[in-house]
Protein backbone atom coordinates (compact mmCIF):
# COMPACT_ATOMS: atom_id res chain seq x y z
CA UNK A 1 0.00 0.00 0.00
CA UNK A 2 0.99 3.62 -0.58
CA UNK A 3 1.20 6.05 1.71
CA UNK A 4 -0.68 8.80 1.65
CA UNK A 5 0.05 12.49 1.85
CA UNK A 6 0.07 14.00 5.11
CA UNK A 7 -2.52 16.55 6.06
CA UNK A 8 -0.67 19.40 7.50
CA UNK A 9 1.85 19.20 4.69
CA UNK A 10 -0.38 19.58 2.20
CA UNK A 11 -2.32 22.50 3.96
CA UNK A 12 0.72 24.13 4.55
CA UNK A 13 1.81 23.76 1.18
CA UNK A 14 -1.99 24.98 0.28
CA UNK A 15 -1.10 28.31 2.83
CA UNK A 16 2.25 28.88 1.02
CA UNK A 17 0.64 29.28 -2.64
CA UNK A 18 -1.83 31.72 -0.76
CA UNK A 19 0.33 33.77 0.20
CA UNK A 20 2.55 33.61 -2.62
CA UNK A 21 -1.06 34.66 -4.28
CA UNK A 22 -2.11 37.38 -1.91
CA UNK A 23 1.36 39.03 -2.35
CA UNK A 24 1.05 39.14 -5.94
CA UNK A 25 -2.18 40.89 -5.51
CA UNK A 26 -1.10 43.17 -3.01
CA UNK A 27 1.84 44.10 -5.19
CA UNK A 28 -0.14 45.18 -7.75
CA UNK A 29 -2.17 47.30 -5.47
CA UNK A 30 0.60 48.68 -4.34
CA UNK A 31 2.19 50.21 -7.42
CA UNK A 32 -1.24 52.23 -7.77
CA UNK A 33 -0.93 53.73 -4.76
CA UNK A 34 2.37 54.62 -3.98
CA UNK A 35 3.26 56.99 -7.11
CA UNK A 36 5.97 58.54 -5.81
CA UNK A 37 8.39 57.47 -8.45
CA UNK A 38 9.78 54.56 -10.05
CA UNK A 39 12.30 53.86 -7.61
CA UNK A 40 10.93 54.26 -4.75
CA UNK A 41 7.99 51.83 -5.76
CA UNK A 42 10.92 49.50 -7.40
CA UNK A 43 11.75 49.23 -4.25
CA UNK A 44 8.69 48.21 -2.25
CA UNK A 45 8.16 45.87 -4.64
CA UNK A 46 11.15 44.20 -4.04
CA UNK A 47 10.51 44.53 -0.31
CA UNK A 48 7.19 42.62 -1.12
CA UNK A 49 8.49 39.30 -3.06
CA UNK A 50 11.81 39.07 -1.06
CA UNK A 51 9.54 38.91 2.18
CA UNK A 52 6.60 36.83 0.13
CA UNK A 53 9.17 33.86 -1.20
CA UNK A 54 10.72 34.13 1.87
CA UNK A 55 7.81 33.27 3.87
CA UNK A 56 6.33 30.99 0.82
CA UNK A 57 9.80 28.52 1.17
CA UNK A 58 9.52 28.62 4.84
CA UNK A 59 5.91 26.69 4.74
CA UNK A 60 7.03 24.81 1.92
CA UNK A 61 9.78 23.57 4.27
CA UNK A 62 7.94 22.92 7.18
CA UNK A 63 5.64 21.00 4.82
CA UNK A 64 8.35 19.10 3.48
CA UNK A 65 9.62 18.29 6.86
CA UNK A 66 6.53 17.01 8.05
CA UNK A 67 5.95 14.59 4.75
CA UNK A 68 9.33 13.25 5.28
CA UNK A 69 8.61 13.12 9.39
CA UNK A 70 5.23 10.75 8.37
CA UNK A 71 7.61 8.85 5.81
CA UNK A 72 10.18 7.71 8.76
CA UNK A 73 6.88 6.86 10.50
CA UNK A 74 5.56 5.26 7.62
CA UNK A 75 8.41 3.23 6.98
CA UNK A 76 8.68 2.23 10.88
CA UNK A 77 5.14 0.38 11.08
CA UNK A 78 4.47 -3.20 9.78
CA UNK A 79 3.00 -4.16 7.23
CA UNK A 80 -0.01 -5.38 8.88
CA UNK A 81 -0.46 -1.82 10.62
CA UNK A 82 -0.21 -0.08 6.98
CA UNK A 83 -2.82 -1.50 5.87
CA UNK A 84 -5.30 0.00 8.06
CA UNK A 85 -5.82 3.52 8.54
CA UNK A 86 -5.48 4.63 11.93
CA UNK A 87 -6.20 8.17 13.56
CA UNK A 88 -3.73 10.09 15.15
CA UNK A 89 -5.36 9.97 18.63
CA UNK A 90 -5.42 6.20 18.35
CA UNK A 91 -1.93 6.31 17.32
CA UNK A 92 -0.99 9.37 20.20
CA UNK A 93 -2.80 6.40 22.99
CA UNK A 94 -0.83 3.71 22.08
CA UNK A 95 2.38 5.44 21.39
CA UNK A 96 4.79 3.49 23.03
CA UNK A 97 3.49 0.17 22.47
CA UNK A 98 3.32 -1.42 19.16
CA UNK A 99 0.31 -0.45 16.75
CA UNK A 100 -0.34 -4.52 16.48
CA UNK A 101 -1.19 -4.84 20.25
């Protein structure tokens, strides 16, 4: 059996093309109203994207991270155990026992 994608990494990796989005927009809404020259406005601009991919890479890290977290996880459990699905508060109340118990 596969395993599937994690959850949080894919709504985190759902957040980071948001805001990737919303900065776009809010660049363009910015070069309307700041007309104070073409320098000036290169400038928040830049200010804008540099802060957007930064924050953009940092969810897509933390998404990665937790994908490859779950894999290591994944790749721990038996084969038996991967076959069912199991909840994460099932998982959290049996946590240091094994999942075949």
């Amino acid at each position: 059996m596969r395993k599937p994608l994690h959850k949080l990494a894919i709504a985190l990796w759902i957040a980071a093309v948001g805001m990737l989005g919303v900065e776009a927009v809010s660049l363009f809404g910015m070069e309307r109203t700041y007309p104070h020259g073409i320098f000036r406005t290169a400038m928040m601009m830049w200010d804008l994207f540099r802060s957007g991919i930064f924050s953009a890479s940092a969810l897509i890290a933390f998404g990665t991270m937790v994908e490859l977290l779950d894999q290591i996880r994944w790749n721990t459990l038996p084969p038996e155990a991967r076959k069912r699905r199991t909840r994460v508060w099932t998982y959290l109340r049996r946590w240091p026992h094994s999942m075949g118990d």
